[in-house]
C-alpha atoms as a PDB file:
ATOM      1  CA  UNK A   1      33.134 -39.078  50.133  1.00  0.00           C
ATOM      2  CA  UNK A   2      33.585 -36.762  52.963  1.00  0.00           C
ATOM      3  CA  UNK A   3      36.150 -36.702  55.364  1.00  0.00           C
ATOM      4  CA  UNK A   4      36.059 -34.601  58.990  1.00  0.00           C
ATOM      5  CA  UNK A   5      37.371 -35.410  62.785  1.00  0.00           C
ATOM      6  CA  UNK A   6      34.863 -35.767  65.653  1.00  0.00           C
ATOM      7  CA  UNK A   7      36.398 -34.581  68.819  1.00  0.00           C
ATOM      8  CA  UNK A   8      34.829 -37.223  71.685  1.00  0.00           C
ATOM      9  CA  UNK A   9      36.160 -36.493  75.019  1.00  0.00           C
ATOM     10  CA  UNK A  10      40.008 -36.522  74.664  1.00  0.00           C
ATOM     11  CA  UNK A  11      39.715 -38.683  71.473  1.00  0.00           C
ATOM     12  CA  UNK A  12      40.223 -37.396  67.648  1.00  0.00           C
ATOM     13  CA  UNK A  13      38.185 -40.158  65.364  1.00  0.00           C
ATOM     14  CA  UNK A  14      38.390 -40.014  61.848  1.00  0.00           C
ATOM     15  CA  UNK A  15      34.971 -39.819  60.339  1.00  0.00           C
ATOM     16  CA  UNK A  16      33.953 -41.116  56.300  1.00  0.00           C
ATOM     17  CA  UNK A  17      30.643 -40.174  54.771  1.00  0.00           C
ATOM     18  CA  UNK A  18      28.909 -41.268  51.771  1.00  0.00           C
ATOM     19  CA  UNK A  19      25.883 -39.952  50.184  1.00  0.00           C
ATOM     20  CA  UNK A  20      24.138 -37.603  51.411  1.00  0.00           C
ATOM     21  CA  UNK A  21      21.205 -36.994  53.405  1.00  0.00           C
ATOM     22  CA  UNK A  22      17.877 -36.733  52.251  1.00  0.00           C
ATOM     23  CA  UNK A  23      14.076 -37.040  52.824  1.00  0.00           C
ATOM     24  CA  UNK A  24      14.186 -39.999  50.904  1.00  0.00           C
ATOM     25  CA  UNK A  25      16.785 -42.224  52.149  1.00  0.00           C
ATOM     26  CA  UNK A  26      18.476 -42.973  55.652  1.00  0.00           C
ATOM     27  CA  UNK A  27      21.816 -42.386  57.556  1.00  0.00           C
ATOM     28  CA  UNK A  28      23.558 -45.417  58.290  1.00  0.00           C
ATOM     29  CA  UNK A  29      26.066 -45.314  60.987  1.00  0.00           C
ATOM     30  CA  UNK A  30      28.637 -48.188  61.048  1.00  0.00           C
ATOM     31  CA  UNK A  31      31.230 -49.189  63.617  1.00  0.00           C
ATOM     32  CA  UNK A  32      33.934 -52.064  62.792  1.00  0.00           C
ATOM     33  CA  UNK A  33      35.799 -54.742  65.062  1.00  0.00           C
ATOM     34  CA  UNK A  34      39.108 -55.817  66.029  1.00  0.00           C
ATOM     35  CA  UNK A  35      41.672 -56.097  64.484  1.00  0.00           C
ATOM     36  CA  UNK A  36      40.092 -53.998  61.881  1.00  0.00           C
ATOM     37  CA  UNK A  37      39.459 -50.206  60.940  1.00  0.00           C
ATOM     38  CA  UNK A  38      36.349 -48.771  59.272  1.00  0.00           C
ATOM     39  CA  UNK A  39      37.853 -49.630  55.705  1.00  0.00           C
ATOM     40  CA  UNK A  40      36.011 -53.253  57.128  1.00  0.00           C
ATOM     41  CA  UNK A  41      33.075 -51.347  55.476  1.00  0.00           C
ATOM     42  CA  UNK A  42      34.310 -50.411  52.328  1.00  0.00           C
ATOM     43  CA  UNK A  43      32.603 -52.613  50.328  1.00  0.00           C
ATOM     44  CA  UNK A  44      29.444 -52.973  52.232  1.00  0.00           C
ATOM     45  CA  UNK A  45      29.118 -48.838  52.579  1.00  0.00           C
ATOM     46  CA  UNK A  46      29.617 -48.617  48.508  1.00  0.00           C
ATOM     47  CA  UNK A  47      26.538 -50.765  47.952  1.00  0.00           C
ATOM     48  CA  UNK A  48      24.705 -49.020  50.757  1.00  0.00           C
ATOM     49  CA  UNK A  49      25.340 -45.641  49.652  1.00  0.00           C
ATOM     50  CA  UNK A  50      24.418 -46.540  45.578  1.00  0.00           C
ATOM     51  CA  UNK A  51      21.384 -44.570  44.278  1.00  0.00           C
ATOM     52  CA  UNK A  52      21.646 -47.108  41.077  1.00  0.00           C
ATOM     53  CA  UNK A  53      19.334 -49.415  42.959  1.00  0.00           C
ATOM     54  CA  UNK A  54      16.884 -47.333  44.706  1.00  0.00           C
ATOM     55  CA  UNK A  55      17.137 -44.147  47.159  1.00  0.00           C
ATOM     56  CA  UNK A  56      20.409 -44.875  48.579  1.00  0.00           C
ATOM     57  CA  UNK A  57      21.758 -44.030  51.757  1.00  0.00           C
ATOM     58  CA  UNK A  58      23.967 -41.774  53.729  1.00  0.00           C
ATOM     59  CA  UNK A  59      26.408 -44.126  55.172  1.00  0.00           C
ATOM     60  CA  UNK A  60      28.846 -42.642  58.248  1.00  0.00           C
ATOM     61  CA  UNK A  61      32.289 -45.314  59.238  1.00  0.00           C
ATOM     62  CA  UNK A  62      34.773 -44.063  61.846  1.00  0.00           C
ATOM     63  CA  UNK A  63      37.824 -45.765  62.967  1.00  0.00           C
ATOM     64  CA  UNK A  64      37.056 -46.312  66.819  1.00  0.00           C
ATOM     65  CA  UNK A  65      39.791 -44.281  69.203  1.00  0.00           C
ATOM     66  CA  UNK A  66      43.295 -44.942  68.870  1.00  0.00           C
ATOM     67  CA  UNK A  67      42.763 -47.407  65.226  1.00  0.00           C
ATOM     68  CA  UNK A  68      43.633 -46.135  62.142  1.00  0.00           C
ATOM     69  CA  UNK A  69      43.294 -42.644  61.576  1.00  0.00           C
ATOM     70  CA  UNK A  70      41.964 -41.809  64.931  1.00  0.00           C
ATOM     71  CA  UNK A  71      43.758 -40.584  67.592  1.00  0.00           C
ATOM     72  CA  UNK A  72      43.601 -42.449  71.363  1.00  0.00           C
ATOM     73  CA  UNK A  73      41.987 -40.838  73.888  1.00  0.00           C
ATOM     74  CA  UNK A  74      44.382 -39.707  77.103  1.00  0.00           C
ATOM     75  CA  UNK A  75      42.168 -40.900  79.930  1.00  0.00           C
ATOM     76  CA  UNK A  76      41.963 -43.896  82.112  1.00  0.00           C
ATOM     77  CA  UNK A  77      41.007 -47.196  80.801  1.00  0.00           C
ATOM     78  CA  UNK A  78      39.728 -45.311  77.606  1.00  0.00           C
ATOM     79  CA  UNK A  79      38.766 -49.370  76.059  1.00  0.00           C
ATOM     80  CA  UNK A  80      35.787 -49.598  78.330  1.00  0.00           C
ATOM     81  CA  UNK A  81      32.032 -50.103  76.811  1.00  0.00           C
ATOM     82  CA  UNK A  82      30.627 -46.946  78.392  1.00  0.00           C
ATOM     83  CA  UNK A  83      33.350 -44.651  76.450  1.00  0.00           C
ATOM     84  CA  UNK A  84      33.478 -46.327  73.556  1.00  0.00           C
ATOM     85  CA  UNK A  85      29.480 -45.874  73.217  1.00  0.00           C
ATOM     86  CA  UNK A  86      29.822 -42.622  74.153  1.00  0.00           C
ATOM     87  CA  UNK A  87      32.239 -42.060  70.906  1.00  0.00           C
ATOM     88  CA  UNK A  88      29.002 -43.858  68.610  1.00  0.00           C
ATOM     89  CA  UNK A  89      26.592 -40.870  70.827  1.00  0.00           C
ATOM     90  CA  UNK A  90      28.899 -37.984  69.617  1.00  0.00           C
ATOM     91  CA  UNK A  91      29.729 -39.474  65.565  1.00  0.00           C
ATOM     92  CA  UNK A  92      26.022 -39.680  65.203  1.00  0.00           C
ATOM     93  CA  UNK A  93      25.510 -36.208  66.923  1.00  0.00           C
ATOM     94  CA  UNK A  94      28.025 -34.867  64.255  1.00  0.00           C
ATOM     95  CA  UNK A  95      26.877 -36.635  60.815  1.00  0.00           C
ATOM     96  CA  UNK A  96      23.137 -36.687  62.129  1.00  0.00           C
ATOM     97  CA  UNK A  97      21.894 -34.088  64.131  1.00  0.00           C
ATOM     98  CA  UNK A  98      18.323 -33.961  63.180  1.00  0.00           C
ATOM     99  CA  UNK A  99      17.298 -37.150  63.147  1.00  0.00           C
ATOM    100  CA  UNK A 100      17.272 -40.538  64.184  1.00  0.00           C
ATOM    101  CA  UNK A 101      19.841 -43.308  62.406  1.00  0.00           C
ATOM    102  CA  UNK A 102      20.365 -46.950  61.711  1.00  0.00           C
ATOM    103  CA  UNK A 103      23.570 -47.956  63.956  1.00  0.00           C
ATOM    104  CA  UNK A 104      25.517 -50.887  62.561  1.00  0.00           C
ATOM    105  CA  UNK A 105      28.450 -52.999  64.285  1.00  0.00           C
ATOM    106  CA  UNK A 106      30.456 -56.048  63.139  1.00  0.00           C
ATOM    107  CA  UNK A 107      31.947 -57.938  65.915  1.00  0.00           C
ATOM    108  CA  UNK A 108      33.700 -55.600  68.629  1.00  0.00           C
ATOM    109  CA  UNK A 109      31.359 -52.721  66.855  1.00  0.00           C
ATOM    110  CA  UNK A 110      28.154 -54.850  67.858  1.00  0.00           C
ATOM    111  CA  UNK A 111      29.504 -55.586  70.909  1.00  0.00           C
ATOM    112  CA  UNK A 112      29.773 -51.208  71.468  1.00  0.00           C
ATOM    113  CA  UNK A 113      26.634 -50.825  69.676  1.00  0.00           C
ATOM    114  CA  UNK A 114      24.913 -53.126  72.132  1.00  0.00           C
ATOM    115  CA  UNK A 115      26.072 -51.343  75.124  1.00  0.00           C
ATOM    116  CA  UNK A 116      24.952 -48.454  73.391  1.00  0.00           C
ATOM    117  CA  UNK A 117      21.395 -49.132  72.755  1.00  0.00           C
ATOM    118  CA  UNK A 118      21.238 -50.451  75.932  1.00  0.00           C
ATOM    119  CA  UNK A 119      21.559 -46.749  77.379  1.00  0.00           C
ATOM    120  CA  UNK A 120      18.237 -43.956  77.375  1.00  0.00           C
ATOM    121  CA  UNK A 121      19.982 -41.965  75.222  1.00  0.00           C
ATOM    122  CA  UNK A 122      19.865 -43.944  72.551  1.00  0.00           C
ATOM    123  CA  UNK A 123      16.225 -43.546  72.005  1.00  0.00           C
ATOM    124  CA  UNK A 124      16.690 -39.988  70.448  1.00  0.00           C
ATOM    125  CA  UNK A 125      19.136 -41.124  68.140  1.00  0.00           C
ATOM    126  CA  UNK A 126      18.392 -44.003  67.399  1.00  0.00           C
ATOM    127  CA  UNK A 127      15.733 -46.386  64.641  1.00  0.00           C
ATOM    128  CA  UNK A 128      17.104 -49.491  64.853  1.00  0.00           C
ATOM    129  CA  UNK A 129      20.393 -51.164  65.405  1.00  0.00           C
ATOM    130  CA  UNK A 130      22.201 -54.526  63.194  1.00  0.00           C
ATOM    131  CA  UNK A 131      25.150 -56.414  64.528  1.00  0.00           C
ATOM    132  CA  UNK A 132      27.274 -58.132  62.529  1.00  0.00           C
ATOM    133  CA  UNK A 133      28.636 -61.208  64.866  1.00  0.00           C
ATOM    134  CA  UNK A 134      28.899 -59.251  67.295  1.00  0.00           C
ATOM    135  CA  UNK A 135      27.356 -60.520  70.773  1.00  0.00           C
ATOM    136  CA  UNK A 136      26.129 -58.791  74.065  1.00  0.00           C
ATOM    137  CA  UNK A 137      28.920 -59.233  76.734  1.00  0.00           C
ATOM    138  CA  UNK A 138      25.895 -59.180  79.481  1.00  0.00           C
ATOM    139  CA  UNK A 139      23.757 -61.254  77.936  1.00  0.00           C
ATOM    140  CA  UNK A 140      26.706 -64.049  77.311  1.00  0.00           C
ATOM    141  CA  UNK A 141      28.056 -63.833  80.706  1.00  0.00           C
ATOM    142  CA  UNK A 142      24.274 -64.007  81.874  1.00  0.00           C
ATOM    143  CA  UNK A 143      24.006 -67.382  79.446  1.00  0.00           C
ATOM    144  CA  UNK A 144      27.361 -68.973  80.529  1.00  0.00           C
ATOM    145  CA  UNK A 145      26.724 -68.747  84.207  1.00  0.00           C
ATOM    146  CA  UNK A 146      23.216 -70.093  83.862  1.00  0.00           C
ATOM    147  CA  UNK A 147      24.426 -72.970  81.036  1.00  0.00           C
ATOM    148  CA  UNK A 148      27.658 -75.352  81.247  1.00  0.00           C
ATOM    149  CA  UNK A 149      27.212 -76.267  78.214  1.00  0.00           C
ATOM    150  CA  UNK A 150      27.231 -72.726  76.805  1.00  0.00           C
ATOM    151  CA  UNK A 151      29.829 -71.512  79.070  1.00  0.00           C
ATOM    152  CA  UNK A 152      31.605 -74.582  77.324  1.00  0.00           C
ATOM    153  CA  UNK A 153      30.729 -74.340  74.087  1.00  0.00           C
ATOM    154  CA  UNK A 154      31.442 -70.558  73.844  1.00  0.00           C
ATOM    155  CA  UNK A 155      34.839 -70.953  76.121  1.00  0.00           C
ATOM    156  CA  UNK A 156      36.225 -72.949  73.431  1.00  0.00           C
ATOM    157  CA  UNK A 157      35.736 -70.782  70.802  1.00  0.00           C
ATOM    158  CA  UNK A 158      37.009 -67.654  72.918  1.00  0.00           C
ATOM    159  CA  UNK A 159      40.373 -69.349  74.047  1.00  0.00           C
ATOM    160  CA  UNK A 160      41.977 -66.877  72.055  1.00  0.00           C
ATOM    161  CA  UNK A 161      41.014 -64.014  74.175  1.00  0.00           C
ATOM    162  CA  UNK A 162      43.147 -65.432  77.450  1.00  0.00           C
ATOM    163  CA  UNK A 163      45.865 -64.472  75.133  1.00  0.00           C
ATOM    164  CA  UNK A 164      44.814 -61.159  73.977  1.00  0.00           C
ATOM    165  CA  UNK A 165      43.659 -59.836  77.818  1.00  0.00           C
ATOM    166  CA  UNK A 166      47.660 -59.974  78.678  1.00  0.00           C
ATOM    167  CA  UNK A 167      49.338 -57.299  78.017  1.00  0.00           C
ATOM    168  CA  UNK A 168      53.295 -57.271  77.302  1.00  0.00           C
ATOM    169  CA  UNK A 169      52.090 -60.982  75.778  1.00  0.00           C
ATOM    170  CA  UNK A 170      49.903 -59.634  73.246  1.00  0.00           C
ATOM    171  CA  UNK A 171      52.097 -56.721  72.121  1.00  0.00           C
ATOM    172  CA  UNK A 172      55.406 -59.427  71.583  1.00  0.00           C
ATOM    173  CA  UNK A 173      52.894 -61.776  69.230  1.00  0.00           C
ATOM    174  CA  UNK A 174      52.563 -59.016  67.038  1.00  0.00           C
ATOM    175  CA  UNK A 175      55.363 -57.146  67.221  1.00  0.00           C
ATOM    176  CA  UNK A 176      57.358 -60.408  66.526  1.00  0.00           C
ATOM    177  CA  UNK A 177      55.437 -61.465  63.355  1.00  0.00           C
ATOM    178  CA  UNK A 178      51.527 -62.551  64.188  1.00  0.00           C
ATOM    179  CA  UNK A 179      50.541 -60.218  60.942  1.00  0.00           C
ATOM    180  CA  UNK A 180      51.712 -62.152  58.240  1.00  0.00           C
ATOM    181  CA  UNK A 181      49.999 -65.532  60.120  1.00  0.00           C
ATOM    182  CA  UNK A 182      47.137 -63.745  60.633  1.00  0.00           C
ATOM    183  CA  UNK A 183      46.667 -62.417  56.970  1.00  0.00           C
ATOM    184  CA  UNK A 184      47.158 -66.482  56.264  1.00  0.00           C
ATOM    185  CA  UNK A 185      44.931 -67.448  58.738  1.00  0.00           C
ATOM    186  CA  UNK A 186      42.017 -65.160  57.066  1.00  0.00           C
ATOM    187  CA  UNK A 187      42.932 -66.919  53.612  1.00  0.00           C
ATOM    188  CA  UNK A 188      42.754 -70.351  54.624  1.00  0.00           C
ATOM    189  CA  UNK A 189      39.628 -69.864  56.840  1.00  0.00           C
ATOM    190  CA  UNK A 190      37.652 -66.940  54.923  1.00  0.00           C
ATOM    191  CA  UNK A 191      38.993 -66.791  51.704  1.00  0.00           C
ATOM    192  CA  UNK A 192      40.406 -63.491  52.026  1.00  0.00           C
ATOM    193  CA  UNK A 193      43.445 -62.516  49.709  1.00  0.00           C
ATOM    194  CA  UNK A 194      45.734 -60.987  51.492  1.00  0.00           C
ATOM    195  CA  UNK A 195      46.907 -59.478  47.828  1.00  0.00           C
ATOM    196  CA  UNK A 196      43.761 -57.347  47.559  1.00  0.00           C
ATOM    197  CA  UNK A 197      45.064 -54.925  50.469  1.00  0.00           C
ATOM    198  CA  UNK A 198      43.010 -56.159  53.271  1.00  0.00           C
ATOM    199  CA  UNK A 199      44.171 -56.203  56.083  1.00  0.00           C
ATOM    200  CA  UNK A 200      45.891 -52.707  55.197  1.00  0.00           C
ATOM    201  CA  UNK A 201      49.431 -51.617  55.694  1.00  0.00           C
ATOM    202  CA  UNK A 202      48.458 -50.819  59.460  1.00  0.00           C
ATOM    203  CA  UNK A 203      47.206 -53.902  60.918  1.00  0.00           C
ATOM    204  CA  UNK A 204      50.065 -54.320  63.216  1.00  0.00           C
ATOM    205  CA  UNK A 205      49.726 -50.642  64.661  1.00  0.00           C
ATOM    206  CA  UNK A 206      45.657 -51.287  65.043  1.00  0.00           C
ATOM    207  CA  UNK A 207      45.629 -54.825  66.357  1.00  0.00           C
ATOM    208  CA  UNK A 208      48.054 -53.230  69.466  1.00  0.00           C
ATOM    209  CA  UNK A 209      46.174 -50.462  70.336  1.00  0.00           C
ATOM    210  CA  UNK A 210      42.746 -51.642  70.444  1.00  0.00           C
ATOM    211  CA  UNK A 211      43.231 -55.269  71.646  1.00  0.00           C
ATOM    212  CA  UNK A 212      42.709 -53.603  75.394  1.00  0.00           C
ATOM    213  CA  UNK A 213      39.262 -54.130  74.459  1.00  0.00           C
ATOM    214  CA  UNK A 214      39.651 -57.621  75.435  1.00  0.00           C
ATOM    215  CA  UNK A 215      41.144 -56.871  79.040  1.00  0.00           C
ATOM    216  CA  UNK A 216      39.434 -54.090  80.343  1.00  0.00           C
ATOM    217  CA  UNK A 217      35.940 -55.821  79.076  1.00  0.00           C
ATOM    218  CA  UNK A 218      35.609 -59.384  78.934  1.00  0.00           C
ATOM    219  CA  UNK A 219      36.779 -60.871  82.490  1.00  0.00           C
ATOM    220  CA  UNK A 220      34.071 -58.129  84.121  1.00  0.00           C
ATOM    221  CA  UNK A 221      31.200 -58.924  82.207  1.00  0.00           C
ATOM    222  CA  UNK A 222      32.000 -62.770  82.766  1.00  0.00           C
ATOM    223  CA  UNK A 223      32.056 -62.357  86.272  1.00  0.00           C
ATOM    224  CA  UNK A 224      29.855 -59.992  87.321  1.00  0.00           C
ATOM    225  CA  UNK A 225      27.205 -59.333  83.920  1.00  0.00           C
ATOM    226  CA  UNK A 226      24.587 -56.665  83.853  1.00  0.00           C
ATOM    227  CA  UNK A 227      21.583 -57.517  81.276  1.00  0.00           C
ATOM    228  CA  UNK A 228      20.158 -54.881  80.188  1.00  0.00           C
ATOM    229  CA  UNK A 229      17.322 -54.460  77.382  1.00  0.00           C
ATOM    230  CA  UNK A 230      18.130 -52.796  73.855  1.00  0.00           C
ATOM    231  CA  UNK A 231      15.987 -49.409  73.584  1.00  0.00           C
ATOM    232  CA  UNK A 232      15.148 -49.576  70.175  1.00  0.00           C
ATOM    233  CA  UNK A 233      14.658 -52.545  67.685  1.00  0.00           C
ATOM    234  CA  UNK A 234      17.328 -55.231  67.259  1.00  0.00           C
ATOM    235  CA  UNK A 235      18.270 -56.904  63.829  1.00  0.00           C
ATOM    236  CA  UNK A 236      20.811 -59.709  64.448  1.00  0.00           C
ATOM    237  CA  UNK A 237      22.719 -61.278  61.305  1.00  0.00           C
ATOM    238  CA  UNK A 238      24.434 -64.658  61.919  1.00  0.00           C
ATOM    239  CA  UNK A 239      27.121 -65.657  59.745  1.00  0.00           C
ATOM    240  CA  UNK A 240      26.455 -69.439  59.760  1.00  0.00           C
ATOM    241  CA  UNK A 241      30.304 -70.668  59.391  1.00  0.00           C
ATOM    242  CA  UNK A 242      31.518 -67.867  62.118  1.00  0.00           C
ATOM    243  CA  UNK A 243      34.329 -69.458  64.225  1.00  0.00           C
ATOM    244  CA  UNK A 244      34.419 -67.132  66.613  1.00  0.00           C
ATOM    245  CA  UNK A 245      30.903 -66.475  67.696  1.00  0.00           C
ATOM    246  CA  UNK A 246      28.147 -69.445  68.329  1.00  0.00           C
ATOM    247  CA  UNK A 247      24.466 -68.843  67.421  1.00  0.00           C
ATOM    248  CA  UNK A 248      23.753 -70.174  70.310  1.00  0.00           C
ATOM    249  CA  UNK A 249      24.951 -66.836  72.294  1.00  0.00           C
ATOM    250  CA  UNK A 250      23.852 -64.522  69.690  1.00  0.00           C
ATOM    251  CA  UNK A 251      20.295 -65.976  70.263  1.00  0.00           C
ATOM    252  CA  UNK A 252      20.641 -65.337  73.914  1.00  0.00           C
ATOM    253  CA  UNK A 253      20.198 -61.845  73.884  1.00  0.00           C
ATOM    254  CA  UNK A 254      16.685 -62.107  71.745  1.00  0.00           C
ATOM    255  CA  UNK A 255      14.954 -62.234  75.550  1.00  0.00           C
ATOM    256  CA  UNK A 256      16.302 -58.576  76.248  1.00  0.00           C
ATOM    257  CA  UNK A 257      14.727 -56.885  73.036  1.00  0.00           C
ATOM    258  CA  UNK A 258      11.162 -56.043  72.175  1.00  0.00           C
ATOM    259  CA  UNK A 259      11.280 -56.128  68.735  1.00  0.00           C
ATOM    260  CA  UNK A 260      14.024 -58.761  67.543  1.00  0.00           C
ATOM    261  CA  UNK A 261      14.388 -59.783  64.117  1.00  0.00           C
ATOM    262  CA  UNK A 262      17.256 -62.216  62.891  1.00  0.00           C
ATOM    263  CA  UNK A 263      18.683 -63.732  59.429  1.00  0.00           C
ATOM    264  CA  UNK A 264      21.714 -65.274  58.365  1.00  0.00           C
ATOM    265  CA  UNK A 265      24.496 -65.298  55.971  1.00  0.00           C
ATOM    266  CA  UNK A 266      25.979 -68.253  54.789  1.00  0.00           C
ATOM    267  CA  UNK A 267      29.771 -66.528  55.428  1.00  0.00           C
ATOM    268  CA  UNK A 268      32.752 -66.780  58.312  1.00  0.00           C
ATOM    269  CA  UNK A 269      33.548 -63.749  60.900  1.00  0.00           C
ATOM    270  CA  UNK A 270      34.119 -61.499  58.280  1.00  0.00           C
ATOM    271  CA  UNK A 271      31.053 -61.613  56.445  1.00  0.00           C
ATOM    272  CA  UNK A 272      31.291 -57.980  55.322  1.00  0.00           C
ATOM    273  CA  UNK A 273      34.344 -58.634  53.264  1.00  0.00           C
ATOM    274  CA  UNK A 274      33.665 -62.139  52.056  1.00  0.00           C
ATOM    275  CA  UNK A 275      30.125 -61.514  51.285  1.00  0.00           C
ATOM    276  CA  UNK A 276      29.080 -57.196  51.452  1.00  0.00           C
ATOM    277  CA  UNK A 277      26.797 -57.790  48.645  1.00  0.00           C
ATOM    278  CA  UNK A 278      24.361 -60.283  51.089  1.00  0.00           C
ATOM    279  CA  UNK A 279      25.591 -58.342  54.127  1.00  0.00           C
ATOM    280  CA  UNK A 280      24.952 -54.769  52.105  1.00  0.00           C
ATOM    281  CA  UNK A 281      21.002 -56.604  51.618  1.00  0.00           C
ATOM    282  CA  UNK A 282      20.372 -57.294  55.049  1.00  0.00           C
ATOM    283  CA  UNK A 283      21.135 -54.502  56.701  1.00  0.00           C
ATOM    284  CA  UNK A 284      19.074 -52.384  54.076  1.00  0.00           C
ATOM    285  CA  UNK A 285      16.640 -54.665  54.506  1.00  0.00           C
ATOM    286  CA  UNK A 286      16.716 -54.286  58.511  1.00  0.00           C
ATOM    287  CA  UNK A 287      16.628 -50.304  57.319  1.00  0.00           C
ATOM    288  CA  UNK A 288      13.700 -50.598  55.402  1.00  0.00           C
ATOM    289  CA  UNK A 289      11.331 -52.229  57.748  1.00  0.00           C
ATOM    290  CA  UNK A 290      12.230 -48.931  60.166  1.00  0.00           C
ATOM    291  CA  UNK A 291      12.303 -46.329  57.554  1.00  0.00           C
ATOM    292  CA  UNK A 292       9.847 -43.202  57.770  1.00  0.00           C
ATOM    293  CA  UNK A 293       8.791 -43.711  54.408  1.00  0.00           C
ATOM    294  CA  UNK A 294       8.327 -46.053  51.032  1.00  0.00           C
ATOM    295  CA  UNK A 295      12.334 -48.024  50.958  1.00  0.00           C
ATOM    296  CA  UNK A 296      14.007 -50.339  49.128  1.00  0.00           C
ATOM    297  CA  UNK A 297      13.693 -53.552  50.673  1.00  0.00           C
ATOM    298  CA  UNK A 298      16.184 -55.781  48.207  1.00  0.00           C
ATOM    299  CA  UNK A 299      15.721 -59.122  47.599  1.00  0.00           C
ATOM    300  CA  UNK A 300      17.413 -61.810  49.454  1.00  0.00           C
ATOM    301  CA  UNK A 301      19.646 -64.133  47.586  1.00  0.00           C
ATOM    302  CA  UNK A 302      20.844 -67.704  48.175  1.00  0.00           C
ATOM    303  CA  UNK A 303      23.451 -66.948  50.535  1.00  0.00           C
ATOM    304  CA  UNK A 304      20.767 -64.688  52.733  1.00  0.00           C
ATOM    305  CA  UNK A 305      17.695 -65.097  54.081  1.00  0.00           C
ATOM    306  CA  UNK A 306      15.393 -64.452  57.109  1.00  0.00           C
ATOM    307  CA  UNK A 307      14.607 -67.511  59.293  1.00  0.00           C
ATOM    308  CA  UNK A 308      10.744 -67.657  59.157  1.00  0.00           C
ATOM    309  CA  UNK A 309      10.336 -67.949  62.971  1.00  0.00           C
ATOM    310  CA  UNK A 310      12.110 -64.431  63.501  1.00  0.00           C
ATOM    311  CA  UNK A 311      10.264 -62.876  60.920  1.00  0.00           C
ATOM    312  CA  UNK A 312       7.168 -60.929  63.216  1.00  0.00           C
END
């Protein structure tokens, strides 16, 4: 692995490479959620970057600004969509400036990678783009304004934002013990051991300084949204058993993309711990449909597949 800082503005990220690149095989660029930093990836990036199976890949994570290793930028409202694509434009300007690269986002990193290939620049760096349960925050507020019943259905599942978008309230809940519930919570509802060393050590420190995502973004986009279509081709896996995130608003945003594929996972939220082997297929197998030459396209297994209707 290598290991560099990306200077983006007035923000330091923390950048992780594996492989390397080469005419045969892709760069991969991956961007995790909240509460999480891009160690999310770990075991999805592994299988990604393995030459065992076929060409491999060169797979770039980052922690997003202020999370983990990377240092906040000093600016105001440094949370909003527009900077935080604008730190995706500069990683993939560092790891990959000669060509084109598969972005990737789980959850707040779809949400970022959306608003990023929703922008002109993206078509130079840019072949394709996968979220991970991560939504459009146009398209949803565009869908919950024009449907009670998915303003409803999505409000429920979102109640825990109110929470998160105030802000001496949201610092107090961790600060005054919401880690060890929340490593509980991930047992009991994904199956994650909290003994395996996931969430890390700094959960409390990342969940703090990123949560502004949910205040300087959400209330905005609900009010006043601003569809836009994705500039390059979409690929948009579903964990079936999410709790956070309906299908019903991930499908909304298939009307704003040209060329729109889908498939599932048969996982929770955090599909690319639970399940990186299915998740690691997927996305390779998003890759290899916009590769420039001959891929490995892996076969799907029981807990993946591609919905036939999505398939052209």
């Amino acid at each position: 692995m290598k290991r560099s800082t990306v200077v983006s503005g007035t923000a330091a990220l923390a950048v992780t490479e594996r492989g390397t690149p080469t005419a045969d095989n892709e760069t991969i660029v991956m961007v995790h959620g909240w509460p999480d930093r891009s160690d999310l990836w770990d075991p999805v990036a592994e299988r990604l970057a393995d030459a065992a199976s076929g060409p491999g890949h060169h797979v770039v994570t980052f922690d997003t600004r202020g999370v983990g290793h990377s240092l906040p930028a000093t600016v105001h409202q440094p949370y909003t969509l527009d900077k935080l694509a604008s730190d995706i434009d500069t990683v993939i300007g560092a790891s990959s400036p000669d060509r084109r690269v598969h972005l990737v986002g789980h959850d707040w990193g779809g949400v970022i990678g959306w608003e990023y290939v929703s922008t002109d620049r993206c078509t130079t760096k840019l072949r394709s783009f996968t979220t991970v349960s991560g939504p459009n925050l146009d398209h949803t507020g565009e869908a919950m304004r024009s449907s009670p019943q998915a303003a409803v259905r999505q409000g429920c599942k979102s109640l825990y934002t109110l929470v998160l978008s105030i802000p001496i309230v949201r610092t107090v809940l961790w600060r005054l013990g919401l880690a060890p519930l929340f490593r509980q919570w991930l047992k009991l509802t994904e199956g994650i051991d909290p003994s395996g060393g996931y969430p890390g050590p700094g959960l409390v420190a990342d969940a703090i300084a990123a949560v502004p995502l949910y205040r300087s973004n959400i209330p905005r986009k609900v009010v006043a949204p601003e569809p836009r279509r994705a500039r390059v081709p979409v690929h948009q896996i579903v964990a079936t058993k999410d709790f956070y995130v309906s299908p019903s608003v991930l499908a909304c945003s298939e009307q704003y993309v040209d060329e729109f594929t889908r498939s599932e996972v048969i996982a929770g939220h955090w599909s690319p711990r639970t399940h990186p082997e299915g998740v690691a297929d997927l996305i390779a197998y998003a890759v290899a449909a916009h590769h420039n030459t001959s891929a490995h396209r892996p076969t799907l297994t029981a807990t993946t597949r591609i919905p036939e209707e999505s398939t052209t």
